[in-house]
Protein backbone atom coordinates (compact mmCIF):
# COMPACT_ATOMS: atom_id res chain seq x y z
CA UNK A 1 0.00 0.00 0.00
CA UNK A 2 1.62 3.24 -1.00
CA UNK A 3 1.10 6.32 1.03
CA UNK A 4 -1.08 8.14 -1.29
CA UNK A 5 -3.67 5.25 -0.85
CA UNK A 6 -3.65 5.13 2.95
CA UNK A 7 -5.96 7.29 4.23
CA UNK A 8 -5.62 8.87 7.88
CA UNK A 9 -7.01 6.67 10.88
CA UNK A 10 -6.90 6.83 14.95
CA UNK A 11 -5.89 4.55 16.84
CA UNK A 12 -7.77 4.92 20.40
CA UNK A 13 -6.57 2.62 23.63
CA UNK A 14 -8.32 2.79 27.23
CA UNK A 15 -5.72 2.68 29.86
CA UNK A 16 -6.03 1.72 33.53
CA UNK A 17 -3.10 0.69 35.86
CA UNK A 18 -1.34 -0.88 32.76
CA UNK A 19 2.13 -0.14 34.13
CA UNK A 20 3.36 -3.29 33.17
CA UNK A 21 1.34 -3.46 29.89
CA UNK A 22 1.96 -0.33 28.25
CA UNK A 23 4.90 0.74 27.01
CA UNK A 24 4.95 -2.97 24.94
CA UNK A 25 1.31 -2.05 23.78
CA UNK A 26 2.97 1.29 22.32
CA UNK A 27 5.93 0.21 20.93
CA UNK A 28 4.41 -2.19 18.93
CA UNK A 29 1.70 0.52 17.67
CA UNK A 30 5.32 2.71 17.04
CA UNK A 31 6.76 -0.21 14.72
CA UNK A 32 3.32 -0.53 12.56
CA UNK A 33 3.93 -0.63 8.57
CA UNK A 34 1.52 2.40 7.67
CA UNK A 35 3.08 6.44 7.03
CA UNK A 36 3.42 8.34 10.41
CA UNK A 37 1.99 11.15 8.98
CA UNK A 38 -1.39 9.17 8.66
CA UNK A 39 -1.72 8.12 11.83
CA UNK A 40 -2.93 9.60 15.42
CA UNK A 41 -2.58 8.26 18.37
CA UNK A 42 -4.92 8.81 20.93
CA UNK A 43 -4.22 7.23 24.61
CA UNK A 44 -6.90 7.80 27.53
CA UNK A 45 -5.52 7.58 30.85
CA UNK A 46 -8.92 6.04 33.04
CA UNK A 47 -7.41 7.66 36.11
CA UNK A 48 -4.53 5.06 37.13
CA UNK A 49 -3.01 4.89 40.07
CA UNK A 50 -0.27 3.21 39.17
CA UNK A 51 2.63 4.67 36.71
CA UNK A 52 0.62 4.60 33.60
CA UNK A 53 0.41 8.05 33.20
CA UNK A 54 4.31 8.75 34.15
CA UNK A 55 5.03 5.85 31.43
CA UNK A 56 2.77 7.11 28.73
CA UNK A 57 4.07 10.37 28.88
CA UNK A 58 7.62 9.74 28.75
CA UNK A 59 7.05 7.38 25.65
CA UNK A 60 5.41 9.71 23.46
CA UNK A 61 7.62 12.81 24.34
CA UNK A 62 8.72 13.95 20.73
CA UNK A 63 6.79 11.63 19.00
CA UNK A 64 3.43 14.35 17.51
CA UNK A 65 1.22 11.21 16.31
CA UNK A 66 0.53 10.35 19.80
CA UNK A 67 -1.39 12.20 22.53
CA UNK A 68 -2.47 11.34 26.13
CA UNK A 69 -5.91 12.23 27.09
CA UNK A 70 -6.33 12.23 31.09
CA UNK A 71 -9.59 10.88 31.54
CA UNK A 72 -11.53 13.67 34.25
CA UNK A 73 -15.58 12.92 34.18
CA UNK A 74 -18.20 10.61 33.27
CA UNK A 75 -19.96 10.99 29.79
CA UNK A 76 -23.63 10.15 29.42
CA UNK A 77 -24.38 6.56 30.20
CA UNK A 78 -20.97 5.53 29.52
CA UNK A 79 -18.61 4.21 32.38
CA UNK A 80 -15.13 2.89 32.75
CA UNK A 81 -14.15 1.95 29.53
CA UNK A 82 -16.87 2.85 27.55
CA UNK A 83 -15.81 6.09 28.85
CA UNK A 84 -12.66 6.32 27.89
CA UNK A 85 -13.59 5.21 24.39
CA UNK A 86 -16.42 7.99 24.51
CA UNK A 87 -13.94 10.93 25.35
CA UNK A 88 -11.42 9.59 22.99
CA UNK A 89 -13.93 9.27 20.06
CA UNK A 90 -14.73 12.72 20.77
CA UNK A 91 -10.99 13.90 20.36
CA UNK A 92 -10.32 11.79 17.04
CA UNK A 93 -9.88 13.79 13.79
CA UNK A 94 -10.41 11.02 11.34
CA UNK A 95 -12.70 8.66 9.84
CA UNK A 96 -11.36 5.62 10.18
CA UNK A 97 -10.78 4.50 13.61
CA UNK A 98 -9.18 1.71 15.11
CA UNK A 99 -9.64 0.22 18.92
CA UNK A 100 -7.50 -2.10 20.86
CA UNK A 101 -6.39 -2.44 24.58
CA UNK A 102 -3.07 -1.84 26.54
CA UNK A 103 -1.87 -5.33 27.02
CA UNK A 104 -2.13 -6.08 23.15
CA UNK A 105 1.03 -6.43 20.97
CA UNK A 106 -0.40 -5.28 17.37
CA UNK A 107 0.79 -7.00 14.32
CA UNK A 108 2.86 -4.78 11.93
CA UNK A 109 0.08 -4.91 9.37
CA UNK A 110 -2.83 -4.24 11.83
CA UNK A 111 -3.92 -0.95 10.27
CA UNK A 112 -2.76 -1.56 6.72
CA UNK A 113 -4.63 -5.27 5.86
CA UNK A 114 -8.17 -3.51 7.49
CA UNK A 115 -8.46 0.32 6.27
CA UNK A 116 -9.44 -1.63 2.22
CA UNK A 117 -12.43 -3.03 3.64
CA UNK A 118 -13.67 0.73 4.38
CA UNK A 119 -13.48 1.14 0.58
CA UNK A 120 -17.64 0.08 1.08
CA UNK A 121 -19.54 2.73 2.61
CA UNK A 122 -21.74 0.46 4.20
CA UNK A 123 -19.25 -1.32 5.98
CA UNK A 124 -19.25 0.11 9.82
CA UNK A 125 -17.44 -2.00 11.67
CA UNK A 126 -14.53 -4.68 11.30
CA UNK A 127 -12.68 -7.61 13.22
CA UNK A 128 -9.26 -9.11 13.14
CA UNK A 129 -8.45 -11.79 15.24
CA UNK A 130 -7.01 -12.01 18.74
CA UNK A 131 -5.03 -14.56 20.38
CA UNK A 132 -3.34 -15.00 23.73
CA UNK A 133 0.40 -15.33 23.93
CA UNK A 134 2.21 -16.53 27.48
CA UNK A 135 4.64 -18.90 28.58
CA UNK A 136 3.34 -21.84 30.85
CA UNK A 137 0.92 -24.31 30.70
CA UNK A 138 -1.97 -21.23 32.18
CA UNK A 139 -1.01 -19.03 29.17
CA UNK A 140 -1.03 -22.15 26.53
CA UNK A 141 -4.52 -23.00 27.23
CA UNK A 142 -6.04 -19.47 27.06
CA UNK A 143 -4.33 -19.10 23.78
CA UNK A 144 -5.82 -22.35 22.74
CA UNK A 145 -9.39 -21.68 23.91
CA UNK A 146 -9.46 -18.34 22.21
CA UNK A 147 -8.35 -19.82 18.88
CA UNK A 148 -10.89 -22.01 19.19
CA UNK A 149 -13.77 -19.78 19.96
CA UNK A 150 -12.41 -17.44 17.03
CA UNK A 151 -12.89 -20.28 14.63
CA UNK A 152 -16.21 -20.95 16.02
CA UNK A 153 -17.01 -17.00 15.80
CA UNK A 154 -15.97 -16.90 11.91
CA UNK A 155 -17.93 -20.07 11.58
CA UNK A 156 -20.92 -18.67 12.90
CA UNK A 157 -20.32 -15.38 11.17
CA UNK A 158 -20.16 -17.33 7.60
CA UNK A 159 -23.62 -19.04 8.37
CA UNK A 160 -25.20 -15.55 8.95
CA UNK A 161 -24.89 -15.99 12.62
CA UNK A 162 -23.25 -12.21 13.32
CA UNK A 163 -22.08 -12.65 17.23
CA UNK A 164 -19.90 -9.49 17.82
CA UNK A 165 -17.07 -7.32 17.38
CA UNK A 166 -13.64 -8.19 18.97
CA UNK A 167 -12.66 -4.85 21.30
CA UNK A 168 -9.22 -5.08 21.43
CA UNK A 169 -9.06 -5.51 17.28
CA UNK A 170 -11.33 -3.54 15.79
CA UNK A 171 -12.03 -0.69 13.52
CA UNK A 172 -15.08 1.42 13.03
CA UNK A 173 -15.73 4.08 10.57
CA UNK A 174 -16.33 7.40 12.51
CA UNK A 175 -19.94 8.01 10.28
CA UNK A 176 -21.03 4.41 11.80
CA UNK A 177 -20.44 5.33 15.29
CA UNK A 178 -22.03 8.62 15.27
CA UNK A 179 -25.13 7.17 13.95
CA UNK A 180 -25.14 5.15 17.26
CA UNK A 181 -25.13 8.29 19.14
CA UNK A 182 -21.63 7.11 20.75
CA UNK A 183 -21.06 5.17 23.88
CA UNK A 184 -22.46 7.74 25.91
CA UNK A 185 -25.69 6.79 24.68
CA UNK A 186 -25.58 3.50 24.55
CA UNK A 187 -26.71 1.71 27.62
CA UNK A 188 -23.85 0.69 29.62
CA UNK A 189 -22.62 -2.62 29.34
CA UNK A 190 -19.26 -4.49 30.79
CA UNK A 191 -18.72 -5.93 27.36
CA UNK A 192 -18.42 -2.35 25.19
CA UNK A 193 -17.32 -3.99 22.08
CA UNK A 194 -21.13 -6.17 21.78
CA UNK A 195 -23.06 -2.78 22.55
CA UNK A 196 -21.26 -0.70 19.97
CA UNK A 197 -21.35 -3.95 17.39
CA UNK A 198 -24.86 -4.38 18.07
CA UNK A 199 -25.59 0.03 17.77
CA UNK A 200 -23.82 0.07 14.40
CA UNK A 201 -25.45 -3.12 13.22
CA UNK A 202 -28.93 -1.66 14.19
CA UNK A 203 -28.26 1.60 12.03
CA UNK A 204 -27.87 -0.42 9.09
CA UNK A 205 -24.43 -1.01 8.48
CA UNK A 206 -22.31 -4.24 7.81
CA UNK A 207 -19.77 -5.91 9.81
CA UNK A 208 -16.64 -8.13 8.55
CA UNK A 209 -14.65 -10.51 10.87
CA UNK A 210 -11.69 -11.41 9.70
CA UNK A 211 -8.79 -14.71 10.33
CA UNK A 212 -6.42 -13.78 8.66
CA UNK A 213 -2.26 -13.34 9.98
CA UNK A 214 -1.92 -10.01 9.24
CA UNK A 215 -4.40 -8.78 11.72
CA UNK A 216 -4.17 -10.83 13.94
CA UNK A 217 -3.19 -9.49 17.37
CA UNK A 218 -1.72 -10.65 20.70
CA UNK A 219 -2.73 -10.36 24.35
CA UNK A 220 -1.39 -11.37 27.35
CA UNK A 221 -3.18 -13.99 29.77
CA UNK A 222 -4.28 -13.61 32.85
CA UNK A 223 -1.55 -14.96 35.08
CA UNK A 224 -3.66 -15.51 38.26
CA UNK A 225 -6.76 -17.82 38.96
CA UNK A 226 -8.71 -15.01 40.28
CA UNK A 227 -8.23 -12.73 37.41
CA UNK A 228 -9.49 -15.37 35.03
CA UNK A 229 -12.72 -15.74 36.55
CA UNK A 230 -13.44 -12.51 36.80
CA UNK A 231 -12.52 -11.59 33.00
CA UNK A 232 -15.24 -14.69 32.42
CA UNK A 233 -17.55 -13.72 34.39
CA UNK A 234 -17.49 -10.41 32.41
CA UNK A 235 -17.85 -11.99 29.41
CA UNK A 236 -20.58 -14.21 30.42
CA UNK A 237 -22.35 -10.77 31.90
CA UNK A 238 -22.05 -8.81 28.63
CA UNK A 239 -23.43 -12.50 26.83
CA UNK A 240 -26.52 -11.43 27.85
CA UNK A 241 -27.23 -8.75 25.36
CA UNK A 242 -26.64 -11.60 23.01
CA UNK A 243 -29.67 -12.26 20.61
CA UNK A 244 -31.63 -15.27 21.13
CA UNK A 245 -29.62 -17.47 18.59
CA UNK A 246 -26.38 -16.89 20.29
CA UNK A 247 -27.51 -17.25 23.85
CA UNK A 248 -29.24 -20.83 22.89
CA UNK A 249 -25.46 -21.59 21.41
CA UNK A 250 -24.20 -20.41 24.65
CA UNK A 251 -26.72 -22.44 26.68
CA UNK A 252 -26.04 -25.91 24.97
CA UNK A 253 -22.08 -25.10 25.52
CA UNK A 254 -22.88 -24.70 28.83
CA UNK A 255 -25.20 -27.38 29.61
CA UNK A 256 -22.93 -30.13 27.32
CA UNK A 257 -20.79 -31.46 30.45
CA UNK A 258 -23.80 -31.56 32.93
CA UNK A 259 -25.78 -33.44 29.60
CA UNK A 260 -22.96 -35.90 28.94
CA UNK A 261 -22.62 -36.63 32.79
CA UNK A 262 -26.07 -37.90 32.96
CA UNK A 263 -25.91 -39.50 29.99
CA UNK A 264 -23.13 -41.62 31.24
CA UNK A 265 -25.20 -43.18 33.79
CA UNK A 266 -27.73 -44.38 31.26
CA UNK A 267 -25.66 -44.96 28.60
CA UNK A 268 -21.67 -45.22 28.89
CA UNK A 269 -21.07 -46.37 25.01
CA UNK A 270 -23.17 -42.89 23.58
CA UNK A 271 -21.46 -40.93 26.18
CA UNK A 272 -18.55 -41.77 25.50
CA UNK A 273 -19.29 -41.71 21.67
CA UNK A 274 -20.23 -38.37 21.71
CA UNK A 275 -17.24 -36.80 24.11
CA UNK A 276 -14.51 -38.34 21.38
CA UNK A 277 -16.71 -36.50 18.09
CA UNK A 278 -16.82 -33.64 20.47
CA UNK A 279 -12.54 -33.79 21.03
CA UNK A 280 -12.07 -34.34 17.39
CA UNK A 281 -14.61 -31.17 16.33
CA UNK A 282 -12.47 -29.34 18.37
CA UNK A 283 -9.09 -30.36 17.64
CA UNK A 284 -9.80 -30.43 14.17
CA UNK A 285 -10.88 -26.69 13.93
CA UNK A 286 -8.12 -25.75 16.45
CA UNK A 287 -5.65 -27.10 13.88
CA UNK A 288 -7.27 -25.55 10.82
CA UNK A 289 -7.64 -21.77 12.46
CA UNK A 290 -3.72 -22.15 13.38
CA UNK A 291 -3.28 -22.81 10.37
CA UNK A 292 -4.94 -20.02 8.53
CA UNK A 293 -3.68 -17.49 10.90
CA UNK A 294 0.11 -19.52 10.90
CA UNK A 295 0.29 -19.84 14.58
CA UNK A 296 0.69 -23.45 15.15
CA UNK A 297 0.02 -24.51 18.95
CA UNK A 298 2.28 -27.07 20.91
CA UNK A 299 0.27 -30.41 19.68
CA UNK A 300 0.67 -31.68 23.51
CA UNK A 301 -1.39 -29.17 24.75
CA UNK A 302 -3.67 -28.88 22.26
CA UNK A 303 -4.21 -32.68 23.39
CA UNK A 304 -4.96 -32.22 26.98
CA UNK A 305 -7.06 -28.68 26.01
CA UNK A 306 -10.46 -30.83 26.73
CA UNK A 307 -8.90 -31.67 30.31
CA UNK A 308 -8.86 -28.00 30.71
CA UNK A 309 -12.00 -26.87 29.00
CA UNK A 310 -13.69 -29.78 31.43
CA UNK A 311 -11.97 -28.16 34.72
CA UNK A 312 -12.72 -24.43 33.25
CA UNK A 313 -16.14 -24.76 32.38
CA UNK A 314 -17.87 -25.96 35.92
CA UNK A 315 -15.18 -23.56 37.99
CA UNK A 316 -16.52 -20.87 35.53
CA UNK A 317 -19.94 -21.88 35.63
CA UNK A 318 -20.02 -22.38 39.87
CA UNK A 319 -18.07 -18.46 40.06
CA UNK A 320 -20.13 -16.76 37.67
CA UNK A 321 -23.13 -18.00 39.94
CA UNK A 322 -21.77 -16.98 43.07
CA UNK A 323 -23.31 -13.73 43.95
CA UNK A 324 -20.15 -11.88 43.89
CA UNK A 325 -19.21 -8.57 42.15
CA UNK A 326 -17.37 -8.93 38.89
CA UNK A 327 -14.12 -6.71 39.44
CA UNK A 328 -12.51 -5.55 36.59
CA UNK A 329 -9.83 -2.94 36.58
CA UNK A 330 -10.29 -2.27 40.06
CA UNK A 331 -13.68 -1.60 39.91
CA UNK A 332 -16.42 -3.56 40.81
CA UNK A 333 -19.46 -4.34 38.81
C-alpha cells in the first residue's frame, strides 16, 4: 500500500493501571507498517493509580502522532471503559478509527490489511483476530481456547450468525459510530465492544470478521486464577445482550458437560461416543484456524485442552453464579 492510498485513521486505547502493559502495547503501535503522517494516536488515561500516566508520557515525548488524554468525568451513560472510548472518540480527527487495549502487541500490518475493507460505505465495523500469547501451561490453554472460539465465531459469522465485534481488534468508521449516538448513549454494558457492534449493526451497516495473519493481534493472559474468573464472568455478563440465537449456542455449551454426565449413567457407550466427536470437532478446527492465521500450537497441549475446558467450564460456571461482584480494573461491577 503506498502512502497516497492510505488514508488517515486513529488509533484509540483505554488505559487503567497498565504499568506493566503499556509501554509494549505502544511500541508495537510505534513499529506498525503504515506512514506516520497518517496516523494519530490517541491514549486515555482512566485515572490510574499506578505509573501509567508517568510511562505514557515519557514514551510519546517527541513523538506528535501520539497524545495522552487524562480521563476527568463521566460521559452520558458511559462508564469505565466505555468512557474512555467515549472521550477519545470525541478527540479523534479522522474517519477511520481503530480500537485495541493496553496489554495487546499489534501485528505490523494491523492498520494496513483492514483500512481496504472501508473502501464500502456500508461497511461500519470490522474484526481481526485475537489470540493470547504466554509462557506456561496457564497461558497455553487461554491461547488455545481463544483460537478455538475465534474459529467458532468466523464459523458462525459465515452461516449468517453475526455474534460481535472483537474490542481489542477492531475498527469502526467514525460516520457508523455517530449514527449510534456514541457510547455515551448506549446503555452501559461491561462488554463495550457487543453494545457498539450491536448500535452500528442496528443503524444499518455491515460488519466483517476477519482470520487472517496479518491482523491478527496478541494479548497477554491472565496470570492468576482469580483474574481469570473474573474476565469470564465479564464476558458471560455482557453475553446477555446476546440475541436469542447466540444465547441458545451459549446455553447448549454450557449445559454439554452436565448433559454428557447424565448420559453416562444411562448410557456409557453414547457418552462416551459423543465426548470423542466432540474432542475431534475441536481439535480439528483448532488445527485448521492455526493454520490459517500460521500460529501453530504445541500439539501436547492442544491434546490435553479438553482436560482443561472440562476443569474451566464448571469452575466458571459455579463463580459466575456466586453472587459476587465482577471486578474488573479495580472496579467492581
Amino acid at each position: 500500500m503506498v502512502d497516497d492510498q492510505c488514508p488517515n485513521i486513529s488509533i484509540l486505547i483505554a488505559a487503567r493501571n497498565e504499568e506493566t502493559n503499556i509501554i509494549d502495547c505502544l511500541k508495537s503501535l510505534e513499529l506498525l507498517d503504515y506512514p506516520k503522517d497518517n496516523i494519530e494516536i490517541l491514549i486515555g488515561n482512566d485515572q490510574s493509580t499506578d505509573e501509567t500516566e508517568q510511562l505514557i508520557t515519557e514514551f510519546i515525548q517527541g513523538k506528535a502522532y501520539f497524545k495522552l488524554i487524562n480521563i476527568p468525568n463521566q460521559m452520558g451513560k458511559a462508564k469505565a471503559k466505555a468512557n474512555v472510548l467515549a472521550h477519545l472518540f470525541e478527540n479523534c480527527t479522522h474517519e477511520i478509527i481503530f480500537v485495541t487495549d493496553a496489554d495487546i502487541h499489534v501485528n505490523v500490518n494491523w492498520v494496513k490489511s483492514i483500512v481496504p475493507y472501508f473502501n464500502n460505505p456500508k461497511t461500519g465495523i470490522v474484526s481481526g483476530t485475537t489470540i493470547v500469547s504466554g509462557k506456561g501451561f496457564f497461558a497455553n490453554m487461554q491461547s488455545i481456547d481463544w483460537l478455538y472460539f475465534s474459529g467458532l465465531l468466523i464459523a458462525f459469522d459465515n452461516l449468517g450468525l453475526k455474534s460481535t465485534a472483537v474490542g481489542n481488534n477492531m475498527a469502526v468508521s467514525k460516520k457508523a459510530y455517530l449514527a449510534t449516538g456514541g457510547y455515551q448513549n448506549l446503555d452501559f454494558s461491561v462488554t463495550e465492544d457487543l453494545a457498539l457492534f450491536t448500535a452500528i449493526k442496528n443503524q444499518g451497516y455491515e460488519s466483517i470478521n476477519l482470520l487472517e495473519n496479518d491482523n491478527l493481534n496478541q494479548s497477554k493472559p491472565q496470570y492468576s486464577l482469580i483474574n481469570f474468573l473474573h474476565q469470564r464472568k465479564r464476558w458471560l455478563i455482557g453475553a446477555q445482550g446476546l440475541n436469542l440465537k447466540w444465547k441458545a449456542v451459549f446455553m447448549l455449551m454450557a449445559l454439554f458437560y452436565p448433559m454428557l454426565i447424565l448420559l453416562f449413567f444411562f448410557n456409557i457407550k453414547n457418552a462416551i461416543t459423543i465426548w470423542i466427536c466432540k474432542i475431534f470437532l475441536q481439535f480439528f478446527i483448532s488445527i485448521v484456524i492455526s493454520l490459517k492465521l500460521k500460529k501453530l500450537p504445541n500439539v501436547f497441549f492442544l491434546l490435553i485442552f479438553e482436560i482443561y475446558t472440562f476443569i474451566s467450564t464448571f469452575i466458571v460456571s459455579i463463580f459466575y453464579a456466586l453472587p459476587i461482584k465482577m471486578i474488573w480494573k479495580n472496579r467492581n461491577y
